[in-house]
C-alpha atoms as a PDB file:
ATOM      1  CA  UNK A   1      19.952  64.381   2.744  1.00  0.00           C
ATOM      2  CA  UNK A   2      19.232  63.592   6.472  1.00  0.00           C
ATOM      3  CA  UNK A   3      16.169  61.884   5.512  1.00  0.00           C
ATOM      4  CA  UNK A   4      18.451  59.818   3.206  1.00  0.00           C
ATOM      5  CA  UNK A   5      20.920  59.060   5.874  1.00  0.00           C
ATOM      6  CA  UNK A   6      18.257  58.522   8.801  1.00  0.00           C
ATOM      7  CA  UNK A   7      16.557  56.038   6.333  1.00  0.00           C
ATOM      8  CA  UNK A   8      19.572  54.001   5.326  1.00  0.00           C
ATOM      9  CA  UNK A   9      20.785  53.975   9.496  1.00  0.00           C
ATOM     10  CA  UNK A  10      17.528  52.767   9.925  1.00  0.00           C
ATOM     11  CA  UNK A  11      17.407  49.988   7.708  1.00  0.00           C
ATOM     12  CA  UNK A  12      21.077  49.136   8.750  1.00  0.00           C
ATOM     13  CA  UNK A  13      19.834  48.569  12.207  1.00  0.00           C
ATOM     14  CA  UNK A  14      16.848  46.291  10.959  1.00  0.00           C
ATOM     15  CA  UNK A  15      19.264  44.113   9.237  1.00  0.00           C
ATOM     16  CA  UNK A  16      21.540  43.781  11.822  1.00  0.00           C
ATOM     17  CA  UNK A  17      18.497  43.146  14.661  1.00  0.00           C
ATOM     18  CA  UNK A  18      17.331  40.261  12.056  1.00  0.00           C
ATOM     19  CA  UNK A  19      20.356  38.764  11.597  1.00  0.00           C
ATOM     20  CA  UNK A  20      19.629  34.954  10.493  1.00  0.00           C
ATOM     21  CA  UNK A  21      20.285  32.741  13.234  1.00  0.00           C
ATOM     22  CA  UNK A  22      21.296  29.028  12.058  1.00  0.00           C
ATOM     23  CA  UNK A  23      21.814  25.609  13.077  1.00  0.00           C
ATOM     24  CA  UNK A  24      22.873  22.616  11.711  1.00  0.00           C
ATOM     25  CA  UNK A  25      22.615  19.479  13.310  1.00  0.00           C
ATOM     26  CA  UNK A  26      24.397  16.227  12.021  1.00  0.00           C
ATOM     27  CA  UNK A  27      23.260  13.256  12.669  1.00  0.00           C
ATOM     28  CA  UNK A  28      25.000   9.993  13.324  1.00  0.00           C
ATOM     29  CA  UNK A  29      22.810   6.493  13.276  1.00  0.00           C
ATOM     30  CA  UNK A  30      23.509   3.037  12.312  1.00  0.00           C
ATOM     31  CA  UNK A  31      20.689   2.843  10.122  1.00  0.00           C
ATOM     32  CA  UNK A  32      18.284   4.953   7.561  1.00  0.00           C
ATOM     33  CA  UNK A  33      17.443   8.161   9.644  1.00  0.00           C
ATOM     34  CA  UNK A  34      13.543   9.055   9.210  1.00  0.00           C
ATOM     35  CA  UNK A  35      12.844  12.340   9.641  1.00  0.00           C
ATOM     36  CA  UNK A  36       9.106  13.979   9.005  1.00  0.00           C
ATOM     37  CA  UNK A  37       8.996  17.325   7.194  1.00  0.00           C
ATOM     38  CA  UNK A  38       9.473  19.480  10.351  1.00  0.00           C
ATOM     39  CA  UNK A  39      12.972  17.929  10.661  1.00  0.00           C
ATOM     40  CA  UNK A  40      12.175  17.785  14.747  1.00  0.00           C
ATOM     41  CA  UNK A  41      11.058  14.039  14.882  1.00  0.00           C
ATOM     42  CA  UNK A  42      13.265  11.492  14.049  1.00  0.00           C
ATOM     43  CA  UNK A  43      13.077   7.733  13.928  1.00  0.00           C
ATOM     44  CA  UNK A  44      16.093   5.436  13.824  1.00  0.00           C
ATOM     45  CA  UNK A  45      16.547   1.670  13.654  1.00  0.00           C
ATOM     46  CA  UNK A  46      18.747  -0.950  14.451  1.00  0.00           C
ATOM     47  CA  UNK A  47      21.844  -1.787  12.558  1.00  0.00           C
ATOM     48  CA  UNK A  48      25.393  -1.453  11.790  1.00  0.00           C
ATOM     49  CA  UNK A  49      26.192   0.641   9.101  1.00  0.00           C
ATOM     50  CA  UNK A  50      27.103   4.593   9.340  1.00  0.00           C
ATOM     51  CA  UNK A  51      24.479   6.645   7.732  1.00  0.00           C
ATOM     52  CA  UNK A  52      24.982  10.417   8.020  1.00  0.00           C
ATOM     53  CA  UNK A  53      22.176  13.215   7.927  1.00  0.00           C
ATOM     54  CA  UNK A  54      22.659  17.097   8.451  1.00  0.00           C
ATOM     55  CA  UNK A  55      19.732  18.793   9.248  1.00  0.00           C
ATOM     56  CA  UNK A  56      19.239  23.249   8.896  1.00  0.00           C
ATOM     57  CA  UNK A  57      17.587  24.956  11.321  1.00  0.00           C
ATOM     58  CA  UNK A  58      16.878  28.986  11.194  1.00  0.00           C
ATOM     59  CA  UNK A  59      15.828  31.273  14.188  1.00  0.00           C
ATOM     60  CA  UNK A  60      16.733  32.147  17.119  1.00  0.00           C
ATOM     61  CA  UNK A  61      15.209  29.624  19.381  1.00  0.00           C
ATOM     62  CA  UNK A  62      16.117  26.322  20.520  1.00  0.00           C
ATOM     63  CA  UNK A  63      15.991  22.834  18.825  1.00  0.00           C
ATOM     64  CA  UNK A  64      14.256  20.115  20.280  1.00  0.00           C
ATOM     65  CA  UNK A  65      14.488  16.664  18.326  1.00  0.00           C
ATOM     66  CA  UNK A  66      12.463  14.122  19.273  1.00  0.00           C
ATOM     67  CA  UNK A  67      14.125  10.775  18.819  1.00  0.00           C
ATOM     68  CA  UNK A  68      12.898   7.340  18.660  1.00  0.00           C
ATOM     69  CA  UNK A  69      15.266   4.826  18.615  1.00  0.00           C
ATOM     70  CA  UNK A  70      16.389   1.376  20.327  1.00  0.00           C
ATOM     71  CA  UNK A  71      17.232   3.152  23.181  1.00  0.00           C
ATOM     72  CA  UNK A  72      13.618   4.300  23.456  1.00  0.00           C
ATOM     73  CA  UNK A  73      12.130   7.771  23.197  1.00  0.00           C
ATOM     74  CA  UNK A  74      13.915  11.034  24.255  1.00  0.00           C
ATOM     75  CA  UNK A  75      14.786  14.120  23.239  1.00  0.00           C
ATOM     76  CA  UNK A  76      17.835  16.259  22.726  1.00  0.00           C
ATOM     77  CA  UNK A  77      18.486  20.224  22.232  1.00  0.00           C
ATOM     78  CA  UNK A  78      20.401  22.802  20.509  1.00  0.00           C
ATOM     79  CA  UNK A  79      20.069  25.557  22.216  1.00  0.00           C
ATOM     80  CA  UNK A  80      22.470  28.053  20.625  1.00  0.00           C
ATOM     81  CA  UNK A  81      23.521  28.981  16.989  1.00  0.00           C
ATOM     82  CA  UNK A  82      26.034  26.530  15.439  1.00  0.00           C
ATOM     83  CA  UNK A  83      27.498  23.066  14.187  1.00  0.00           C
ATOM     84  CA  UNK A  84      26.144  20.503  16.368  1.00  0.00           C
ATOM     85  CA  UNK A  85      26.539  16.400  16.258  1.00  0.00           C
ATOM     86  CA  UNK A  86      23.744  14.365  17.479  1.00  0.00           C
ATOM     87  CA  UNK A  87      25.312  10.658  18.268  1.00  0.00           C
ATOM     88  CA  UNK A  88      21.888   8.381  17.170  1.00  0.00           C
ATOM     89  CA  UNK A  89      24.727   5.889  17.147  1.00  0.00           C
ATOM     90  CA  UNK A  90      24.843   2.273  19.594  1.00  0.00           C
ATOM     91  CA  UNK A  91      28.599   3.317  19.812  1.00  0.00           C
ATOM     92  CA  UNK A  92      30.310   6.245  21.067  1.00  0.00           C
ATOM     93  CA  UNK A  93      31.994   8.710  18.757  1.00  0.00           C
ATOM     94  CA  UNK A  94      34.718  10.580  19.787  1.00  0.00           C
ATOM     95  CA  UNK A  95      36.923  13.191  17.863  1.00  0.00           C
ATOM     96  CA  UNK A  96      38.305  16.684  17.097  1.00  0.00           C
ATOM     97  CA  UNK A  97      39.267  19.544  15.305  1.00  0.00           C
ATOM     98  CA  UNK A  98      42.280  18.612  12.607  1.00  0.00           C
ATOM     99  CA  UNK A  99      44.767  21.175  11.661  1.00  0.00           C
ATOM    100  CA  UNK A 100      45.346  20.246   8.041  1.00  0.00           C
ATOM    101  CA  UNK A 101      48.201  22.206   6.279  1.00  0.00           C
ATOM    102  CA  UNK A 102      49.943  21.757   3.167  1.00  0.00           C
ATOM    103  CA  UNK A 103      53.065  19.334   4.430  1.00  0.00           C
ATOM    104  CA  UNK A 104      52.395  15.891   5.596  1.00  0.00           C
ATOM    105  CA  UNK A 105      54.292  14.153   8.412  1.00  0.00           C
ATOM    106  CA  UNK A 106      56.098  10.848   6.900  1.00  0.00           C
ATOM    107  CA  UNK A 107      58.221  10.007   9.839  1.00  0.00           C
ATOM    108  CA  UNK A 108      57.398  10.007  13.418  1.00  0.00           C
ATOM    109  CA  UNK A 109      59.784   9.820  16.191  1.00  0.00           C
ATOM    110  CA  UNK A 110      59.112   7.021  19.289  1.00  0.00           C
ATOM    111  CA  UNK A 111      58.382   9.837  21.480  1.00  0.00           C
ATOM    112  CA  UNK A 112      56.204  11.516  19.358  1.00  0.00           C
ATOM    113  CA  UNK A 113      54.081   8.424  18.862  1.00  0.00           C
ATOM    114  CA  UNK A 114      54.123   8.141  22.649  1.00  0.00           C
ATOM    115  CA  UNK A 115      52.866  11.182  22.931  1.00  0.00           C
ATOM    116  CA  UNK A 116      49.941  10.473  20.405  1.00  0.00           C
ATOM    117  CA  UNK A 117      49.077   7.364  21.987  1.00  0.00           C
ATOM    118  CA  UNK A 118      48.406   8.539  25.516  1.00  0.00           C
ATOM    119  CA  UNK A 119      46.531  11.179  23.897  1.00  0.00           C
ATOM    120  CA  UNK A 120      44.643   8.837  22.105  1.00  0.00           C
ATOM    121  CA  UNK A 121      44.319   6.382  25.515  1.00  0.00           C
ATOM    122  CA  UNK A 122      43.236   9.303  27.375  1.00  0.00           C
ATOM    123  CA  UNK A 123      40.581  10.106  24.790  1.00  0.00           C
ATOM    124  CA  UNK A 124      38.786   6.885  24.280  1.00  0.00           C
ATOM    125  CA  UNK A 125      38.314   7.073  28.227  1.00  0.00           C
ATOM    126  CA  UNK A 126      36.556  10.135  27.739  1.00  0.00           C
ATOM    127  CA  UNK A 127      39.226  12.310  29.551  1.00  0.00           C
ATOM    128  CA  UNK A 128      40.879  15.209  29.173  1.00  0.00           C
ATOM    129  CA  UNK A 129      37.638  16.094  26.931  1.00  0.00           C
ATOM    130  CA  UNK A 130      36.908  19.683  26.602  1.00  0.00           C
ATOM    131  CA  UNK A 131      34.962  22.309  24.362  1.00  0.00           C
ATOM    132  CA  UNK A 132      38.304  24.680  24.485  1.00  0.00           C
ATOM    133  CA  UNK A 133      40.654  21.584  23.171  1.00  0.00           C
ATOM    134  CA  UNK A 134      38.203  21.191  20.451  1.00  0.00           C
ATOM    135  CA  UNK A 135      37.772  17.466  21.112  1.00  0.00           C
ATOM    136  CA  UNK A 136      34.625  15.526  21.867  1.00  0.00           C
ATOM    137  CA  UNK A 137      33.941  12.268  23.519  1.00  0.00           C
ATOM    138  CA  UNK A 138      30.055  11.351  22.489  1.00  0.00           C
ATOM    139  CA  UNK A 139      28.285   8.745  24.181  1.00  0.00           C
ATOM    140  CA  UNK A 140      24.920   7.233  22.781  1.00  0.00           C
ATOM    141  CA  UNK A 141      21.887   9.353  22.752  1.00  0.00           C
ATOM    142  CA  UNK A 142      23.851  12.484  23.325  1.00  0.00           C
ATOM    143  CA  UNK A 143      24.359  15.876  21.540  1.00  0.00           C
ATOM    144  CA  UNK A 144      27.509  18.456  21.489  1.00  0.00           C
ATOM    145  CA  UNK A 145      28.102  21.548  19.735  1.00  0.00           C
ATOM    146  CA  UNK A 146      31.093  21.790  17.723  1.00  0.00           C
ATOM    147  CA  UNK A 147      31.398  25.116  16.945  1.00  0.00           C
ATOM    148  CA  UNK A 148      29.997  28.148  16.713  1.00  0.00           C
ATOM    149  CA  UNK A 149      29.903  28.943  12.858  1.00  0.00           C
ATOM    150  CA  UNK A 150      28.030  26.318  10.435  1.00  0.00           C
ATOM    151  CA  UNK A 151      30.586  26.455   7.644  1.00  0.00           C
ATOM    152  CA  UNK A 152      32.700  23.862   9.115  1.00  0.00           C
ATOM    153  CA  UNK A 153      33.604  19.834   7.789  1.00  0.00           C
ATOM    154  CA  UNK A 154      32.743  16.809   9.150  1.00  0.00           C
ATOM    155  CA  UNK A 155      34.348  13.373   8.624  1.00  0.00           C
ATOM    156  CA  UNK A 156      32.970  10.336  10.068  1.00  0.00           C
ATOM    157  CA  UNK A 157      33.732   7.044  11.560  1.00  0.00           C
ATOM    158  CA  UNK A 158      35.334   4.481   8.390  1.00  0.00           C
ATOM    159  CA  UNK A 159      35.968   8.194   6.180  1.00  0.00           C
ATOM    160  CA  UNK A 160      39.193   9.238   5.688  1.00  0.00           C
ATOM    161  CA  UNK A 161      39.931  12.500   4.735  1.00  0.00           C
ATOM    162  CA  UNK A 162      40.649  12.737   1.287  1.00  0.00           C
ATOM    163  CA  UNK A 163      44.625  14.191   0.080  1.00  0.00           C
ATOM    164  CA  UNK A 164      42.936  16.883  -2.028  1.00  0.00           C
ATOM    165  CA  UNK A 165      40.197  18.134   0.299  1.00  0.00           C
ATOM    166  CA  UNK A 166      40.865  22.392   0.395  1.00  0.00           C
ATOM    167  CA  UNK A 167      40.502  23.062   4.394  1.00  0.00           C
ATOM    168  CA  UNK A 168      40.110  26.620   2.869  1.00  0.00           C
ATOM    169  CA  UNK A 169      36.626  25.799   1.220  1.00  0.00           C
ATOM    170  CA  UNK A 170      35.607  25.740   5.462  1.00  0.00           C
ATOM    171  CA  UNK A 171      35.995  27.688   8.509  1.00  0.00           C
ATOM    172  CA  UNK A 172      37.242  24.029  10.243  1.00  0.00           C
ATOM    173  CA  UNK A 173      37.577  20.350   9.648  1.00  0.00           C
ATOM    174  CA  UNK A 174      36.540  17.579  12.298  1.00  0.00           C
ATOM    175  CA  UNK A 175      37.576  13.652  11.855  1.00  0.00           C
ATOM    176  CA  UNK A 176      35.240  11.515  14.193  1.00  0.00           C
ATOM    177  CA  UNK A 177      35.762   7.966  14.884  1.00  0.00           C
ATOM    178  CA  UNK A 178      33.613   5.049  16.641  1.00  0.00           C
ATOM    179  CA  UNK A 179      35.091   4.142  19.958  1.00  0.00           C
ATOM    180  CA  UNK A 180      35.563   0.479  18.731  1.00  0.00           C
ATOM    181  CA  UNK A 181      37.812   1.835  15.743  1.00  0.00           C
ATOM    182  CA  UNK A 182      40.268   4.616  17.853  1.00  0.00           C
ATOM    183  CA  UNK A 183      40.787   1.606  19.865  1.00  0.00           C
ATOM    184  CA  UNK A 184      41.903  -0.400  16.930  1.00  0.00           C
ATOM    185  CA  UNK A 185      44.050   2.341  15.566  1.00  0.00           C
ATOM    186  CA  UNK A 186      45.351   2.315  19.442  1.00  0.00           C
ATOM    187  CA  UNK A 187      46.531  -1.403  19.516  1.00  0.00           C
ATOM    188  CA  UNK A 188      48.124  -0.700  15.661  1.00  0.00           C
ATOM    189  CA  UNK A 189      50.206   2.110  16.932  1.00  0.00           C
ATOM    190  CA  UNK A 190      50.888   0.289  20.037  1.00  0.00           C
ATOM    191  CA  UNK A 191      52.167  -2.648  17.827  1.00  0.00           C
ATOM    192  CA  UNK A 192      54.279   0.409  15.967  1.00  0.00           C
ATOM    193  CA  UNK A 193      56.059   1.405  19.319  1.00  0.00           C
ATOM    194  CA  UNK A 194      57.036  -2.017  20.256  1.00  0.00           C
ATOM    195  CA  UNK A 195      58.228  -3.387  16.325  1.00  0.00           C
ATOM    196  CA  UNK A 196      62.225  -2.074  16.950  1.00  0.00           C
ATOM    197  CA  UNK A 197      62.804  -3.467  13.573  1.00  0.00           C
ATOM    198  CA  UNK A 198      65.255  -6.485  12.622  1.00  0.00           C
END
């Protein structure tokens, strides 16, 4: 019986010391993303489209990608377990975590969109970023973990998230826009504030 127990402690312990250690690693680019069968070098062209690639990574050590691009050659790392977005991208991205629940906002006081537009205004100047506030302000050629666990969502620049999506289906949800379209959605809810109505 203490055989029995030692043995089963033992191999508890084993599992636990190997627990899987993952990363994933999407990647934003305006054109087709190449990447050779080691996932680590990737090649990216010019263009103006978004094209979207998530890449899995096991182990415990870091990720190095190698990237060639318009902007040259360099590299960039993911050093810890987790979601990570790699901006391949000739814009910035910026975005954060959405709290999606099951009533939808139809009206929207002046104050409150006030308060969403500095927000926004502070954003798209890259302030008032942080990690904590789960909201991200991604320049070209850069990389930023997004959280922690891998089972998380992902919407991009010109993707909307849909009215059925089930938030519950992922441990988070993240909307990401270009830099050129927050500041169009700026100057529309700008236009909002000022329309008093007839």
């Amino acid at each position: 019986m203490k055989k029995t127990t030692l043995l089963l402690l033992s191999i508890a312990f084993l599992l636990f010391a190997c627990k899987s250690h993952q990363k994933k690693i999407l990647i934003y680019a305006n054109s087709d993303i190449q990447v050779d069968e080691s996932q680590k070098n990737i090649t990216v062209q010019e263009g103006n489209t978004q094209v979207e690639k998530e890449l899995d990574f096991s182990g415990s050590d870091a990720v190095t990608l190698n990237i060639t691009g318009p902007q040259g050659h360099y590299t960039l790392v993911a050093n810890e377990d987790g979601y990570w977005l790699a901006n391949l991208k000739a814009d910035t991205v910026l975005g954060s975590m959405q709290h999606i629940g099951t009533t939808a906002q139809i009206r929207i006081t002046q104050e409150q969109l006030k308060k969403q537009l500095d927000s926004l205004n502070l954003l798209v100047k890259g302030a008032n970023i942080s990690a904590e506030a789960k909201n991200y302000f991604v320049p070209p050629g850069k990389i930023v973990k997004l959280s922690s666990n891998t089972n998380v969502k992902v919407f991009g620049p010109f993707t909307s998230i849909p009215h059925d999506f089930d938030p519950s289906s992922v441990s988070e949800v993240y909307k990401f826009y270009n830099l050129s379209e927050e500041e169009k959605i700026i100057r529309k809810m700008t236009d909002m504030g000022t329309y008093k109505g007839e």
